[in-house]
PDB file of N, CA and C in Angstrom:
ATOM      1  N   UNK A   1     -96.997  79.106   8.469  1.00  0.00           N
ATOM      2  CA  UNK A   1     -95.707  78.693   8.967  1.00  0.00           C
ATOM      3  C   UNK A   1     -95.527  77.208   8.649  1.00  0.00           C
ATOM      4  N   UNK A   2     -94.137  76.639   8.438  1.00  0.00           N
ATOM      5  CA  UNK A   2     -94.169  75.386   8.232  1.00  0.00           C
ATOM      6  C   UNK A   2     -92.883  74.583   9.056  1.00  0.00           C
ATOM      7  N   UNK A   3     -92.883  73.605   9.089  1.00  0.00           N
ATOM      8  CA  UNK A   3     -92.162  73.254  10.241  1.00  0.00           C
ATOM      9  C   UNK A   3     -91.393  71.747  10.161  1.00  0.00           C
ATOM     10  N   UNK A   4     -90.715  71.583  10.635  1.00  0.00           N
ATOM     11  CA  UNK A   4     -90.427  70.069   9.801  1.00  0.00           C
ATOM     12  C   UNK A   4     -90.752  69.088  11.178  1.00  0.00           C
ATOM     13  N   UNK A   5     -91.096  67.888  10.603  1.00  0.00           N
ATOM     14  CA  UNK A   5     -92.286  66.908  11.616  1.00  0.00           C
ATOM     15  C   UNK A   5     -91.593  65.481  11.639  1.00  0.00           C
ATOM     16  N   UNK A   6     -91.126  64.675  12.613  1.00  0.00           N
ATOM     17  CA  UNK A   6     -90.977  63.114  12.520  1.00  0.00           C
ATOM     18  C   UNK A   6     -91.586  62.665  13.036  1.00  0.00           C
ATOM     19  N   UNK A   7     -92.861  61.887  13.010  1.00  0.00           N
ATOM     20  CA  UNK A   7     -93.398  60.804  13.788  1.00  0.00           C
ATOM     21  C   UNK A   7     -93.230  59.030  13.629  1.00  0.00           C
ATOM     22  N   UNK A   8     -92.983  58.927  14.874  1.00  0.00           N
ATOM     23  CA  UNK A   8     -92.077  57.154  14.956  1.00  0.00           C
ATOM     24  C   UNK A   8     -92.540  56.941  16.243  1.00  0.00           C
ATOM     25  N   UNK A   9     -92.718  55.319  16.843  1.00  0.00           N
ATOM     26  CA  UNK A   9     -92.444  55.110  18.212  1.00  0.00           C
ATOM     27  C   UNK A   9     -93.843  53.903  18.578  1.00  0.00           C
ATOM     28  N   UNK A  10     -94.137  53.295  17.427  1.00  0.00           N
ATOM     29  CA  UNK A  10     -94.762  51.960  17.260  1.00  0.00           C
ATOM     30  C   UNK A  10     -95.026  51.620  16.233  1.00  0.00           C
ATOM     31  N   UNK A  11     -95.665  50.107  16.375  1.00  0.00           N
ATOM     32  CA  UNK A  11     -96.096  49.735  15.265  1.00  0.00           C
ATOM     33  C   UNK A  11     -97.121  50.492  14.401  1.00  0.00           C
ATOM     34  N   UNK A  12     -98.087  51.156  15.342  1.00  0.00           N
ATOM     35  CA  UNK A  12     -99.276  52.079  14.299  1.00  0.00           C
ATOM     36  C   UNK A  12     -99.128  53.472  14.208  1.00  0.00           C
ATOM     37  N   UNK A  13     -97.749  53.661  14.376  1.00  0.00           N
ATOM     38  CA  UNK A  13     -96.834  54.586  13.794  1.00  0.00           C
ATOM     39  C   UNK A  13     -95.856  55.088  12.766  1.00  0.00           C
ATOM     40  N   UNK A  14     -95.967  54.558  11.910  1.00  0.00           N
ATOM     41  CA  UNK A  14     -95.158  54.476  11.256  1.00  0.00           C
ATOM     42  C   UNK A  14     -93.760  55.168  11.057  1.00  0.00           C
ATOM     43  N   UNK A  15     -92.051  54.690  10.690  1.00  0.00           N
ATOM     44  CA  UNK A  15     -91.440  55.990  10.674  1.00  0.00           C
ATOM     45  C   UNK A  15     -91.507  56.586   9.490  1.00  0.00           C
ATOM     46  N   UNK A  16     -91.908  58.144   9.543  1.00  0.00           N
ATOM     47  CA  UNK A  16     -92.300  58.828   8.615  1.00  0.00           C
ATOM     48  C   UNK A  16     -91.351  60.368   8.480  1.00  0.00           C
ATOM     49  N   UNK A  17     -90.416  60.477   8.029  1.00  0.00           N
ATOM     50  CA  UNK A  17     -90.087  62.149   8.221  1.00  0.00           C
ATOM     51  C   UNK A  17     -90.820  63.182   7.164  1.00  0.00           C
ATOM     52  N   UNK A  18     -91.340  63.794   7.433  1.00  0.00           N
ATOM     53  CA  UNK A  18     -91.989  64.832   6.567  1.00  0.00           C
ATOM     54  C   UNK A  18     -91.388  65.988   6.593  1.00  0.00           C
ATOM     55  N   UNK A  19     -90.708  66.663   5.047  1.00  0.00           N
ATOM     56  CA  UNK A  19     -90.226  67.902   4.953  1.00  0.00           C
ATOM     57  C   UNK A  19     -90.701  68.526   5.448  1.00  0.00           C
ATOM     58  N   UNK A  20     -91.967  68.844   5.359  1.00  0.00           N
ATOM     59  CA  UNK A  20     -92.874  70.412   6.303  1.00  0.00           C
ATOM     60  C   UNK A  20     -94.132  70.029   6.411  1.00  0.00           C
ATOM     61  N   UNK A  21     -94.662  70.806   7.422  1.00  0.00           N
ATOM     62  CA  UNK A  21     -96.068  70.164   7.567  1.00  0.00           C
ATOM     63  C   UNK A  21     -97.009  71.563   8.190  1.00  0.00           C
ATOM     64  N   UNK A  22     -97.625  72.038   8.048  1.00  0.00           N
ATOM     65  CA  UNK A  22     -98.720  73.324   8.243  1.00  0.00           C
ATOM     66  C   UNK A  22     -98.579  73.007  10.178  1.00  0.00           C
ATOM     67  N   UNK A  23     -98.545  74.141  10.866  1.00  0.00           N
ATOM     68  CA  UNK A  23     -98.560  73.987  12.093  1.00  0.00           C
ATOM     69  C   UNK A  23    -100.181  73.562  12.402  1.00  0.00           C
ATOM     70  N   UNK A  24    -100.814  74.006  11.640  1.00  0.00           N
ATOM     71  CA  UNK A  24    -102.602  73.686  12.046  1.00  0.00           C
ATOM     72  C   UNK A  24    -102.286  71.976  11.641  1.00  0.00           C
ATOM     73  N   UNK A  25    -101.662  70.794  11.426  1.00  0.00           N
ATOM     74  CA  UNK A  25    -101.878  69.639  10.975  1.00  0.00           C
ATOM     75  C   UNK A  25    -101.106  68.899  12.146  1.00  0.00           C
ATOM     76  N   UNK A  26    -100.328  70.077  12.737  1.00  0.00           N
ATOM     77  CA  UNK A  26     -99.819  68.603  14.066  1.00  0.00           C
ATOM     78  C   UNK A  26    -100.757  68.293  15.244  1.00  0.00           C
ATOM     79  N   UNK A  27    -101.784  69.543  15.787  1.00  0.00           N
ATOM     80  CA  UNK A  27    -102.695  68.841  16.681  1.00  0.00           C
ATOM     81  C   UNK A  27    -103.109  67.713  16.294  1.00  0.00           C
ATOM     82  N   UNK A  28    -104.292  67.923  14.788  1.00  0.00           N
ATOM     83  CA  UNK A  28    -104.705  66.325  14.743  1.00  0.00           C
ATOM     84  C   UNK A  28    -104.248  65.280  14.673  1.00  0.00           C
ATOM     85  N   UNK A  29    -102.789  65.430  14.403  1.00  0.00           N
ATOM     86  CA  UNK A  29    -101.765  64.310  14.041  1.00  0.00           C
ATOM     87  C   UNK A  29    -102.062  63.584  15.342  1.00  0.00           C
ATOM     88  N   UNK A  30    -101.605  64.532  16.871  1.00  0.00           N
ATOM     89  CA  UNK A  30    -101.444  63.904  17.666  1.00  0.00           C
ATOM     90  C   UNK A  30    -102.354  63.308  18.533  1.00  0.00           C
ATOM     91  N   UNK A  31    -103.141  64.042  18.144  1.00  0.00           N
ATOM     92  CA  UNK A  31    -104.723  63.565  18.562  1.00  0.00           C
ATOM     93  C   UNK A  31    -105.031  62.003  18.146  1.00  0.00           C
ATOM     94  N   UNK A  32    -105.173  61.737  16.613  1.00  0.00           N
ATOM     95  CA  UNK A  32    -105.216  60.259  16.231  1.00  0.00           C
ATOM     96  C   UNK A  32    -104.109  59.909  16.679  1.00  0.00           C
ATOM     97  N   UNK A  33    -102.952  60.185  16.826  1.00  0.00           N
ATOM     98  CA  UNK A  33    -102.177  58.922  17.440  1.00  0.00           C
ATOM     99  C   UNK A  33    -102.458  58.576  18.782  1.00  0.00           C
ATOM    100  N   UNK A  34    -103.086  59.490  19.868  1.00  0.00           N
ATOM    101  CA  UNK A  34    -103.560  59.321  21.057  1.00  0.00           C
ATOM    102  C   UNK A  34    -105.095  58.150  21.091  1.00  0.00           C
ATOM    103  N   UNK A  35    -105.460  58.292  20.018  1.00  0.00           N
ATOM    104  CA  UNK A  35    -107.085  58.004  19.787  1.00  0.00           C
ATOM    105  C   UNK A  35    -108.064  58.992  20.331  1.00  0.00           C
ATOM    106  N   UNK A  36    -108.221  60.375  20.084  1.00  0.00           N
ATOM    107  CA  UNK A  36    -108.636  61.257  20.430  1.00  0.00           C
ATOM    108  C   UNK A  36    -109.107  61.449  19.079  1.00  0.00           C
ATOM    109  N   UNK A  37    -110.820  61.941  18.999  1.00  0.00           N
ATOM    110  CA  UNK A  37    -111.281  63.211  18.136  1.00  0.00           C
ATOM    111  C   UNK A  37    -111.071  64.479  18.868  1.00  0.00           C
ATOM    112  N   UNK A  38    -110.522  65.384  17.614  1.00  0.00           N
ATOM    113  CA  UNK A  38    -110.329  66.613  17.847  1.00  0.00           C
ATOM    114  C   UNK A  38    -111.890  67.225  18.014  1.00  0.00           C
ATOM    115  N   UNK A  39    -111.994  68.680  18.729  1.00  0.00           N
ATOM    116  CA  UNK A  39    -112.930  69.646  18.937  1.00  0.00           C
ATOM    117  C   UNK A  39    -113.418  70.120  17.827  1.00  0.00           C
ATOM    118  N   UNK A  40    -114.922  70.156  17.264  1.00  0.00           N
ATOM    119  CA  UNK A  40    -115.247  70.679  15.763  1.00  0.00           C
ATOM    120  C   UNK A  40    -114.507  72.107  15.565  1.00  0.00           C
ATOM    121  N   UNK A  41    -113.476  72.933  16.306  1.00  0.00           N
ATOM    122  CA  UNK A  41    -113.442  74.164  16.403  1.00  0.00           C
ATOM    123  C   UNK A  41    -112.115  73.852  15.742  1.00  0.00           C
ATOM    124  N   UNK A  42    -111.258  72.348  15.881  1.00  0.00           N
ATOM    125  CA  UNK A  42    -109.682  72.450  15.638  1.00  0.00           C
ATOM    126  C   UNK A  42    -110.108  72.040  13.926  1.00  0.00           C
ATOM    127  N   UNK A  43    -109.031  72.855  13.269  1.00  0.00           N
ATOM    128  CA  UNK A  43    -108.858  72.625  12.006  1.00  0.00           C
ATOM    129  C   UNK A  43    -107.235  71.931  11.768  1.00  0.00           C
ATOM    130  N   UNK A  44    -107.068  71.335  10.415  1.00  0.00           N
ATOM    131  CA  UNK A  44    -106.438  70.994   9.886  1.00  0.00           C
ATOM    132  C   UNK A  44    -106.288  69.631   9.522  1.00  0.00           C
ATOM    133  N   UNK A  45    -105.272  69.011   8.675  1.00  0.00           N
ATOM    134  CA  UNK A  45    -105.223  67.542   8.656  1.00  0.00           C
ATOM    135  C   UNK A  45    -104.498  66.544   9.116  1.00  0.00           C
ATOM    136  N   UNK A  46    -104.593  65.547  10.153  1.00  0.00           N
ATOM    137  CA  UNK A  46    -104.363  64.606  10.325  1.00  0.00           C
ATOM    138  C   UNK A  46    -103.056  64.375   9.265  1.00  0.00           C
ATOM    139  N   UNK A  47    -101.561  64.003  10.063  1.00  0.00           N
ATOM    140  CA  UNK A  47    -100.599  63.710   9.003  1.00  0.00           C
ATOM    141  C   UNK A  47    -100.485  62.168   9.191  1.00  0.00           C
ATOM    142  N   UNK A  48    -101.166  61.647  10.147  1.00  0.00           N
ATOM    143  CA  UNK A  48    -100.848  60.430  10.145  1.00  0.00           C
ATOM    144  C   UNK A  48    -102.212  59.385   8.915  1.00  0.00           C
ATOM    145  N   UNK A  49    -103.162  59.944   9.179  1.00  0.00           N
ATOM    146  CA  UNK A  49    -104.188  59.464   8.164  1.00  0.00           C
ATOM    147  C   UNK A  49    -103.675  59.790   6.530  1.00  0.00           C
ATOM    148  N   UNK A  50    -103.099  60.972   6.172  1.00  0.00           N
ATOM    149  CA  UNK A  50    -102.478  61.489   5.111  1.00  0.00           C
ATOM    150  C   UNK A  50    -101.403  60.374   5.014  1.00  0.00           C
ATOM    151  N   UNK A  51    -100.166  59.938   5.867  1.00  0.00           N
ATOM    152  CA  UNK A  51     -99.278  59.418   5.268  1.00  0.00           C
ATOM    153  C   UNK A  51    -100.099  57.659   4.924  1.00  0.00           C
ATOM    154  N   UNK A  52    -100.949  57.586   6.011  1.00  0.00           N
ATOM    155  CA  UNK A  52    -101.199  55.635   5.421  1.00  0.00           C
ATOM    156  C   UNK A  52    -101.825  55.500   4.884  1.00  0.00           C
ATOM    157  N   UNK A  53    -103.169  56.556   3.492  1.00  0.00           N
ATOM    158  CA  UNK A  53    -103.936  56.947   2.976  1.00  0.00           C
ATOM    159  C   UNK A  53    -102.828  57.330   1.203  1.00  0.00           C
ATOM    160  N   UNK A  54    -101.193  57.581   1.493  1.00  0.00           N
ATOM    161  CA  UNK A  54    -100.420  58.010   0.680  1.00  0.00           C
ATOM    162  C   UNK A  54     -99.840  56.681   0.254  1.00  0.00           C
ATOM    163  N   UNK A  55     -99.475  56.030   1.484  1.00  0.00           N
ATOM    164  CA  UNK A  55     -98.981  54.178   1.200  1.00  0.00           C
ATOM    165  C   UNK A  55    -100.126  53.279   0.893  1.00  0.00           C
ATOM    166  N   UNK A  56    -101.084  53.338   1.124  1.00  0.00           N
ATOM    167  CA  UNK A  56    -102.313  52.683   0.192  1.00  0.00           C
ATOM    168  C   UNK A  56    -102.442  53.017  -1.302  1.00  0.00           C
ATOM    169  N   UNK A  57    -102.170  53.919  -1.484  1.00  0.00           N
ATOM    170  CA  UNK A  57    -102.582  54.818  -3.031  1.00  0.00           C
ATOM    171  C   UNK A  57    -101.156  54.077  -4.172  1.00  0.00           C
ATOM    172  N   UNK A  58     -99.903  54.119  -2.881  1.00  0.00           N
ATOM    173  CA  UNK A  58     -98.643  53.746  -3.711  1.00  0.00           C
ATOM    174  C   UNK A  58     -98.400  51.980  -3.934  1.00  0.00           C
ATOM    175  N   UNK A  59     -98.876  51.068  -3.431  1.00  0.00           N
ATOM    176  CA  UNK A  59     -98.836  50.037  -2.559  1.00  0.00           C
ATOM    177  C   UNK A  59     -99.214  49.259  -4.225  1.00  0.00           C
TER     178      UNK A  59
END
């Protein structure tokens, strides 16, 4: 399933709208923005490490 995602609402947030994003990738999203590691059991990827990992690469 895919879903469309905005995360905004500080500085170590960036505003980011993402066309779609895998429903398994918003736990961890929100997890690092909390400062939480996820449970070895949760899968998927982090969209917030993906997008400032995407602006390093472009930069």
């Amino acid at each position: 399933m895919t879903v469309p995602l905005i995360i905004e609402g500080s500085p170590e947030i960036p505003l980011k709208e993402i066309s779609y994003c895998k429903t398994t990738d918003i736990v961890p999203a929100m997890l690092k923005i909390i400062g939480k590691k996820p449970h070895k059991s949760v899968f998927g990827t982090s969209l917030v490490l993906l997008y400032i990992t995407l602006m390093l690469y472009f930069v």
